[in-house]
Protein backbone atom coordinates (compact mmCIF):
# COMPACT_ATOMS: atom_id res chain seq x y z
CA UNK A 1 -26.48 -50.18 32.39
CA UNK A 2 -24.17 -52.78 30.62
CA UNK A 3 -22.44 -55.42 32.04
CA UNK A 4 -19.43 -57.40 30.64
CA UNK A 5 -16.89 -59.35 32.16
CA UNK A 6 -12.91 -60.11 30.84
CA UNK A 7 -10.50 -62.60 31.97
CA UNK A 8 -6.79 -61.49 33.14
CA UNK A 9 -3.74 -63.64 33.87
CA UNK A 10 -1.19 -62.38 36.63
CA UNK A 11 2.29 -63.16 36.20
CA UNK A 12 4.61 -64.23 39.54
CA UNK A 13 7.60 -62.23 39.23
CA UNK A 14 8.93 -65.58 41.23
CA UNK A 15 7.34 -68.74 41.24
CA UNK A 16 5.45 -68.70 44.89
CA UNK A 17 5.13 -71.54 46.89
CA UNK A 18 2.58 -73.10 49.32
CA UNK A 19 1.74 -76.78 50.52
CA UNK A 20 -0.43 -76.91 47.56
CA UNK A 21 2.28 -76.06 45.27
CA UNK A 22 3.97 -73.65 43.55
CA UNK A 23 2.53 -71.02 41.38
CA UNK A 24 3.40 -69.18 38.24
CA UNK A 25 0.22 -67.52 37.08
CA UNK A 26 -2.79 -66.74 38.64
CA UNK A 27 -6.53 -66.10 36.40
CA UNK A 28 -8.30 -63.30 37.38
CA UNK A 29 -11.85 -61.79 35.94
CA UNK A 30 -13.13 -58.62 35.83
CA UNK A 31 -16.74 -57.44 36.04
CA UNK A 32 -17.30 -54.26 34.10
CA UNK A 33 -20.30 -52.11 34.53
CA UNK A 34 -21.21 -49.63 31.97
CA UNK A 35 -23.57 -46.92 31.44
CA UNK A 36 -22.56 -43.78 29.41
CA UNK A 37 -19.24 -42.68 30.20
CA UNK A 38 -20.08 -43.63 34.08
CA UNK A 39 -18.49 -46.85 34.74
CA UNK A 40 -17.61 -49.62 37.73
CA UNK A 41 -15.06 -52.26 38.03
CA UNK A 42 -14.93 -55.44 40.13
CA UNK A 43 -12.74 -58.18 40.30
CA UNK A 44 -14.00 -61.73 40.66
CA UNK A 45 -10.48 -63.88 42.01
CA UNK A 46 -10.43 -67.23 42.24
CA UNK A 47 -7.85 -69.61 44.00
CA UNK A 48 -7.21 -72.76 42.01
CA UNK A 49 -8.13 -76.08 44.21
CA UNK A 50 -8.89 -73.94 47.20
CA UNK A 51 -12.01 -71.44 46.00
CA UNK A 52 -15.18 -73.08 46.60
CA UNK A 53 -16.04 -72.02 43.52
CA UNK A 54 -13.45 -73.05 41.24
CA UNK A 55 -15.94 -74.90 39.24
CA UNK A 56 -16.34 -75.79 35.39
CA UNK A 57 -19.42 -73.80 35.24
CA UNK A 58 -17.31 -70.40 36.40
CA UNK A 59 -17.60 -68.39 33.46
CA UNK A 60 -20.80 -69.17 32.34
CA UNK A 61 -21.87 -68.25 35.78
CA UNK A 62 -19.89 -65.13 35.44
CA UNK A 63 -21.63 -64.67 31.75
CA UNK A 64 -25.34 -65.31 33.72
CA UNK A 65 -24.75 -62.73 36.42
CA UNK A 66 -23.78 -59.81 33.27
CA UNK A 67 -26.85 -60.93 31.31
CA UNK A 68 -28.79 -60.43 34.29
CA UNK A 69 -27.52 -57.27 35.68
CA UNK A 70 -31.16 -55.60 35.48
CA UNK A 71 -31.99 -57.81 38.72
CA UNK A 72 -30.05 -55.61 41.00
CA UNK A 73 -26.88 -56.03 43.53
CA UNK A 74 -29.40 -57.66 46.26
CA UNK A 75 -30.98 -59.79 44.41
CA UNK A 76 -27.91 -61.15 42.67
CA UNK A 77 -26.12 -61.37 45.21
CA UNK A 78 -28.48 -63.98 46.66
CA UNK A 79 -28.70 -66.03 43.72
CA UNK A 80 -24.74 -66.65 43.33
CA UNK A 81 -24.58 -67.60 47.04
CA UNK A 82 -22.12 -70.69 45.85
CA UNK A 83 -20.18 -68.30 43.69
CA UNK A 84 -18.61 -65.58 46.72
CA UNK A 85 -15.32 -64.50 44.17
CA UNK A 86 -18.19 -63.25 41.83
CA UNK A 87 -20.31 -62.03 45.14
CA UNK A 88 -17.36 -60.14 45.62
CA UNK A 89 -16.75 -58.49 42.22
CA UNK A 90 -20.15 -57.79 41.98
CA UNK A 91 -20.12 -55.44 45.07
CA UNK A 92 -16.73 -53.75 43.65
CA UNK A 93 -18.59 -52.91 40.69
CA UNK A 94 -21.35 -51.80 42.15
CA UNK A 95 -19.78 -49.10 44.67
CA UNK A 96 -17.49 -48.20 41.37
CA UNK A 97 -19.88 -47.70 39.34
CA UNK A 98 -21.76 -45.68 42.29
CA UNK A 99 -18.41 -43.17 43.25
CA UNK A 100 -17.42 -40.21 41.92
CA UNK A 101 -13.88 -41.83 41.77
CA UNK A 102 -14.41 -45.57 40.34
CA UNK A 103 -11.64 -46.35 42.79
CA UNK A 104 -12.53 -44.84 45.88
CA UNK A 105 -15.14 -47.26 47.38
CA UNK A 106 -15.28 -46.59 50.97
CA UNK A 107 -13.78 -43.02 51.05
CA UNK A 108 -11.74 -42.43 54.09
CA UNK A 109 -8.60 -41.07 55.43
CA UNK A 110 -6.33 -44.12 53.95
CA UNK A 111 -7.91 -42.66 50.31
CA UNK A 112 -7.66 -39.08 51.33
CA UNK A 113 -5.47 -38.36 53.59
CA UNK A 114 -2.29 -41.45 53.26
CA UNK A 115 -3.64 -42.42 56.26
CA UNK A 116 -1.87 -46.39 55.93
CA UNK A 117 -3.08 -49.78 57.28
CA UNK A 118 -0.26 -52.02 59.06
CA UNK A 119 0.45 -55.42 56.74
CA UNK A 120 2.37 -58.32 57.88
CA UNK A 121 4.97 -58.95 55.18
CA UNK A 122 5.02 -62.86 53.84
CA UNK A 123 7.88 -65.26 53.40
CA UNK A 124 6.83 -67.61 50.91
CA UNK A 125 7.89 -71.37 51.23
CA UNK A 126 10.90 -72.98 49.45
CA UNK A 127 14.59 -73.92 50.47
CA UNK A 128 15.87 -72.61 53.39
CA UNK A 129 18.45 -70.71 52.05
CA UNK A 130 15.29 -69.35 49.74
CA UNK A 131 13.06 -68.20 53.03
CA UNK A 132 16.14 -66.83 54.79
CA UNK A 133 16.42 -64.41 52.02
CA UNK A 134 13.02 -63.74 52.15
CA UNK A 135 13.08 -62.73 55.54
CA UNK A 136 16.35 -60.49 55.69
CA UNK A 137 14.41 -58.86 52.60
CA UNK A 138 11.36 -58.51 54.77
CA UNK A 139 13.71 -56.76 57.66
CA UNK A 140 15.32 -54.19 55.56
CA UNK A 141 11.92 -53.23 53.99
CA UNK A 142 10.70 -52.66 57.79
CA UNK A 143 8.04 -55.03 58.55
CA UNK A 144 7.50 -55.84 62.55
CA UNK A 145 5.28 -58.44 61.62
CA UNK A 146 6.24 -61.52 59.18
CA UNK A 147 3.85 -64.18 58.40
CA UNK A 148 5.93 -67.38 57.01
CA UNK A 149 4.40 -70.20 55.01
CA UNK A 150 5.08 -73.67 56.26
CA UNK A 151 4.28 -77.41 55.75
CA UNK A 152 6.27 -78.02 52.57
CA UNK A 153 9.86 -78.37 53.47
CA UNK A 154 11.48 -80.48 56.73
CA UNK A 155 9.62 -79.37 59.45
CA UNK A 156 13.12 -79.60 61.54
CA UNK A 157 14.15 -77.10 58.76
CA UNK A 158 11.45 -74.73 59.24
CA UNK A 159 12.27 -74.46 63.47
CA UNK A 160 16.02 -73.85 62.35
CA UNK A 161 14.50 -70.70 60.76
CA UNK A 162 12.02 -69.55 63.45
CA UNK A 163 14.49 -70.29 65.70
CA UNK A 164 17.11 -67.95 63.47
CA UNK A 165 14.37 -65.53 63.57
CA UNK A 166 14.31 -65.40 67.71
CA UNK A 167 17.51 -65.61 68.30
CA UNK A 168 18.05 -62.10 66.41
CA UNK A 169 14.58 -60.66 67.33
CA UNK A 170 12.71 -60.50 70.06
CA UNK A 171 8.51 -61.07 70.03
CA UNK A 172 9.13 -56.97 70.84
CA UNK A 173 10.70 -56.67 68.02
CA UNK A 174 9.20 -58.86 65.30
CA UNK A 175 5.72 -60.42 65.49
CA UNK A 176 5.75 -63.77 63.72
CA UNK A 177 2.90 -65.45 62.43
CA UNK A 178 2.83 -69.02 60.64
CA UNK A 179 0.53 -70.62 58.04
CA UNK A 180 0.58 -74.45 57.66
CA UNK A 181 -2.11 -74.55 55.12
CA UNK A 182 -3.58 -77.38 56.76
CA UNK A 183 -0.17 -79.53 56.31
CA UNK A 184 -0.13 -80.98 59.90
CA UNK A 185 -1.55 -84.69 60.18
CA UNK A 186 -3.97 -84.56 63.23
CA UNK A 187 -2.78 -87.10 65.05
CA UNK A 188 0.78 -85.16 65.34
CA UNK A 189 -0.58 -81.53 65.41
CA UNK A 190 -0.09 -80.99 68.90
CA UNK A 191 3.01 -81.84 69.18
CA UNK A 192 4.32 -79.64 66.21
CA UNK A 193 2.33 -76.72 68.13
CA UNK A 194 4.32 -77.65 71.18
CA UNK A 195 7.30 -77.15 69.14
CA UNK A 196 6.21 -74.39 67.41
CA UNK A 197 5.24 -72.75 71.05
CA UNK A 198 8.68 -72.59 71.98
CA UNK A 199 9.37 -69.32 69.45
CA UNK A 200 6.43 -67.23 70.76
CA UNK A 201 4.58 -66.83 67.37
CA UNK A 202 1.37 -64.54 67.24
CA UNK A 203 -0.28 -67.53 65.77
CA UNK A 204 -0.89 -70.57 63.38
CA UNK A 205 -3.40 -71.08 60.36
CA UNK A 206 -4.70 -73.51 59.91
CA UNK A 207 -3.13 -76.54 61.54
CA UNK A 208 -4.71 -79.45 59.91
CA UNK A 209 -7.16 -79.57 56.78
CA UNK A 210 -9.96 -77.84 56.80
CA UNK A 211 -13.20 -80.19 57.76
CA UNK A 212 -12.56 -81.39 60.87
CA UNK A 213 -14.45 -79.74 63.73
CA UNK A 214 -13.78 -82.21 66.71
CA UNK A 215 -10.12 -83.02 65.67
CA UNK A 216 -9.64 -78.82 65.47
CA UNK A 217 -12.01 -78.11 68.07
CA UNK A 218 -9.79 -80.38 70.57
CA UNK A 219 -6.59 -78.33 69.07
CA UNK A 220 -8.02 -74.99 69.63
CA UNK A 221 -8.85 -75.89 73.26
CA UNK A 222 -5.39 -77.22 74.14
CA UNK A 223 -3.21 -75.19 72.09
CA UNK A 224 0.20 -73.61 73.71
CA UNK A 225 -0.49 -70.72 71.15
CA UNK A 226 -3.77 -69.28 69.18
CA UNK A 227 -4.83 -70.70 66.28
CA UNK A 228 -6.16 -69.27 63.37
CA UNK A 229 -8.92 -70.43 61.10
CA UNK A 230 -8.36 -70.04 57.29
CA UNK A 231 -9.51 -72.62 54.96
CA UNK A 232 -12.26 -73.76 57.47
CA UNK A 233 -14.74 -70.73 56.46
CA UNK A 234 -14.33 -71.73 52.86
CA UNK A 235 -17.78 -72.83 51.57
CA UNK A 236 -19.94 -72.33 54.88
CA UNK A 237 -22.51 -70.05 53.16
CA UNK A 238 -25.50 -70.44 55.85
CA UNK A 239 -25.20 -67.63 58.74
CA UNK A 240 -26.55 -70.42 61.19
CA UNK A 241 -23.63 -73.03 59.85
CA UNK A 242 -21.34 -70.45 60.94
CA UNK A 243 -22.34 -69.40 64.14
CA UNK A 244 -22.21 -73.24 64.71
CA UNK A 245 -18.86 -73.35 62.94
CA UNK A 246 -17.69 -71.18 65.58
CA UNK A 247 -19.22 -72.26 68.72
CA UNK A 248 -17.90 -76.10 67.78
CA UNK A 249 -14.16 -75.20 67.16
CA UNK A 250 -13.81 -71.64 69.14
CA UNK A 251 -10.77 -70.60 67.47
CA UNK A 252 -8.45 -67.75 68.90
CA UNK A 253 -8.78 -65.73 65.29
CA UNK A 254 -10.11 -66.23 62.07
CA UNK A 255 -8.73 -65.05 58.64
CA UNK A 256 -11.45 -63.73 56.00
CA UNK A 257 -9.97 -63.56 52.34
CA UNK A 258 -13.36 -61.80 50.73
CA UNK A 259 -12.97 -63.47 47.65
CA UNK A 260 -13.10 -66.68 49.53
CA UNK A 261 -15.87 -66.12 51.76
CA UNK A 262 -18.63 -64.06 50.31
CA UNK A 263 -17.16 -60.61 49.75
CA UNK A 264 -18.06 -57.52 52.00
CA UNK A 265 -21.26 -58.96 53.14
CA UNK A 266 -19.85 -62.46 53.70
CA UNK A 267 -16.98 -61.10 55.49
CA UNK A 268 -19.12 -58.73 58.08
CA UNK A 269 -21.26 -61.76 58.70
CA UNK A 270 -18.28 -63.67 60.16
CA UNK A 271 -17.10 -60.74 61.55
CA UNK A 272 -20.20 -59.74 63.84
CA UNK A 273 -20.32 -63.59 64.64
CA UNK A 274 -16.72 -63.54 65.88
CA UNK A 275 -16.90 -60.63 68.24
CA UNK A 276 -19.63 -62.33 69.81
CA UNK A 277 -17.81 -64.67 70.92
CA UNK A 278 -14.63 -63.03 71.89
CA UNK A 279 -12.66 -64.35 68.55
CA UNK A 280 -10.44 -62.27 67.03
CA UNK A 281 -10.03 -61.96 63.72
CA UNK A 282 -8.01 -59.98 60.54
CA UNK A 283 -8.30 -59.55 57.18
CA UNK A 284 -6.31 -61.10 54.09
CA UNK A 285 -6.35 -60.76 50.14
CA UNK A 286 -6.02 -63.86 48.31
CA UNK A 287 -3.58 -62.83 45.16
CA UNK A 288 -5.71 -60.45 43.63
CA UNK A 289 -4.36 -57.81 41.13
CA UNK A 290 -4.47 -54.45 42.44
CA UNK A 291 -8.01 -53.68 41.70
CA UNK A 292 -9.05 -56.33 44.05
CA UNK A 293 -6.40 -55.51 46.69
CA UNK A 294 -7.50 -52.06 46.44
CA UNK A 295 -11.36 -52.84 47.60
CA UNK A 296 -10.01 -54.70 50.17
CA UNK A 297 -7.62 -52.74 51.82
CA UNK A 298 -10.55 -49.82 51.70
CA UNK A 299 -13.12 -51.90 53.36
CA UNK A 300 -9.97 -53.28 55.32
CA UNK A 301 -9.87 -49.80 57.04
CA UNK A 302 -13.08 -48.71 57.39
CA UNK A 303 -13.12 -51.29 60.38
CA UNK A 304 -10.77 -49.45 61.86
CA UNK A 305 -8.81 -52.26 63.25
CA UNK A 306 -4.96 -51.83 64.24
CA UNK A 307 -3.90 -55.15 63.92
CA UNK A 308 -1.70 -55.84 60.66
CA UNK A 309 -3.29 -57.13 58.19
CA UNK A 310 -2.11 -59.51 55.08
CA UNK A 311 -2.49 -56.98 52.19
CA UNK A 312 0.92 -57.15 50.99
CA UNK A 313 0.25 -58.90 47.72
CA UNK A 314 0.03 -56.69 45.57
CA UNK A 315 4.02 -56.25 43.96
CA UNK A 316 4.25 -59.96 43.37
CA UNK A 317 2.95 -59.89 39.76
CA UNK A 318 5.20 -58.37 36.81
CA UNK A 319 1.77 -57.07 34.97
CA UNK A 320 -0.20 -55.90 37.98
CA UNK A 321 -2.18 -52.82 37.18
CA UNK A 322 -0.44 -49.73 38.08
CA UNK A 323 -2.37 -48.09 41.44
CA UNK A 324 -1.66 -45.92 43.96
CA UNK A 325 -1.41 -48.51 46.70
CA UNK A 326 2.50 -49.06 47.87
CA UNK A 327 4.21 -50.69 50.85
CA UNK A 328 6.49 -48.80 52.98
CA UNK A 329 7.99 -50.09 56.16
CA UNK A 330 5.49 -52.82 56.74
CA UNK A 331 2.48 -50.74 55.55
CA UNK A 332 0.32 -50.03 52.87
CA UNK A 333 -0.55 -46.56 51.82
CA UNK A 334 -3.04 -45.29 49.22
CA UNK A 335 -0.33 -42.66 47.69
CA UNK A 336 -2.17 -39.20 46.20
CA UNK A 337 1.53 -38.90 43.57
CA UNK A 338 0.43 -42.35 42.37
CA UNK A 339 -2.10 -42.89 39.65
CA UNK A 340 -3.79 -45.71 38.15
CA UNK A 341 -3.21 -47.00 34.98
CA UNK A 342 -5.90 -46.02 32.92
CA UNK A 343 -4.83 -47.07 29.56
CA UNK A 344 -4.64 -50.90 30.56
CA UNK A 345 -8.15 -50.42 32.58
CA UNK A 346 -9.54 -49.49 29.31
CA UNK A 347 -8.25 -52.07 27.20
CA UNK A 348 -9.17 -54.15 29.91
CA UNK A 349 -12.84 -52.67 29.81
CA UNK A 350 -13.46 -53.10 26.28
């Protein structure tokens, strides 16, 4: 078996916004795994200036890991314990490389049978009149559960929209979930929570920046409404750091972006940790192209969890690679009339 690995830039179809700025393109890698006419994909995403591992030495770690393929998943695995993107595309490849279908990785009824998994669909920040649009977009497309982005425009402007939102929806109707990014200053946290209390949200991310225990610890305890860890897992490798991670802040949920936090295995360690201790938790990509997305979303529903999910990424690219995954009234499906595009996968994978 040969391994190789290729570098892909996403274009936003819209430039997308967030408290760390706005975005245009997004770098991707793929790890290809060859052997015959068998072959695996797996894609390695990185988050600029939020990935732990968004380090000058990337792609020659990336470069190491194909060169040293013969060592095995396990044992790799171990050894790029700082790298969890390519932790992550190294387990895609893997279970490609090991299906019948190099794109059904956990079969199941959302591959076989359209069985879909519930998303929350996202409102990206910007202007107001930019995030209202955003949302009656949302509406007609069907979502019950909208997750908006906030912390980079007047916070007084952000409760005129929430407060927009509630006045035309109920919590019945519309779930609402907000992600500050870690925009709040700790010393007035609490009082935008109180604020933010007031329109019966599911939850926040992320309050303040991640790296605080006591400040978010004292947060989580007093809250008016859960909060949601996000950028805290980032770079707690140790299964020990995050028990204590946990036990120090005891959050209401945590978010796990696999390319973020150590892939599958990552992931079900802060998973099994969580339930322990009564914390809830969901699943998230972090702007992967549809190849990523699609592992995801499969491992996504082999948990067999009904709360919706943040998978909706995947139709904010103009040169996305054609899949079968599509959104329909606030949910992805796996779609059996869809196909993937092959003939970009192979240029891709030579």
């Amino acid at each position: 078996m040969k391994a190789s690995y290729k570098k892909y830039t996403l274009d936003f179809k819209v430039p997308s916004g967030t408290s760390r700025g706005v975005m245009t393109q997004k770098e991707t890698w793929y790890i290809i795994l060859k052997d015959g006419d068998a072959f695996g994909i797996g894609e390695c995403g990185i988050l600029r200036g939020l990935s732990i591992d968004d380090r000058p030495d990337y792609q020659q770690q990336l470069a190491w890991t194909c060169n040293n393929i013969h060592l095995g998943k396990e044992s790799l695995l171990h050894q790029l314990r700082e790298f969890p993107s390519i932790q992550f595309g190294l387990e895609q490849a893997f279970l490609s490389f090991q299906s019948n279908d190099p794109f059904e990785l956990f079969p199941s009824d959302f591959t076989q049978k359209e069985s879909p998994i519930s998303i929350n669909g996202l409102i990206w920040m910007g202007n107001e009149a930019y995030m209202l649009q955003q949302l009656e977009q949302k509406l007609k497309d069907g979502f019950g559960c909208i997750k908006m982005k906030i912390g980079a425009i007047d916070f007084e402007k952000e409760i005129s929209i929430l407060k927009a939102i509630r006045d035309n929806f109920s919590p019945n109707e519309i779930e609402l979930r907000v992600d500050a990014n870690g925009a709040f200053v700790p010393n007035e946290a609490m009082k935008k929570l109180d604020r933010l209390a007031n329109f019966q949200l599911h939850s926040v991310e992320q309050p303040i920046k991640a790296g605080q225990w006591d400040k978010m610890a004292m947060l989580c305890e007093k809250t008016p409404l859960p909060i949601a860890l996000d950028e805290e897992l980032i770079g707690v490798f140790d299964v020990t750091e995050k028990a204590k991670l946990l036990q120090t802040i005891q959050p209401q949920y945590i978010i796990l972006k696999p390319s973020l936090v150590g892939g599958i295995k990552g992931s079900g360690e802060w998973i099994d940790l969580a339930e322990k201790q009564n914390i809830g938790w969901w699943i998230t990509s972090a702007l992967e192209s549809n190849i990523g997305l699609n592992a995801i979303a499969q491992f996504t529903y082999s948990l067999q969890t009904t709360m919706p999910q943040g998978l909706g990424t995947g139709s904010l690219f103009t040169n996305n690679i054609e899949s079968p995954l599509k959104v329909k009234e606030g949910k992805l499906f796996y779609r059996q009339s869809n196909v993937w595009d092959m003939d970009l996968i192979q240029r891709i994978c030579t």
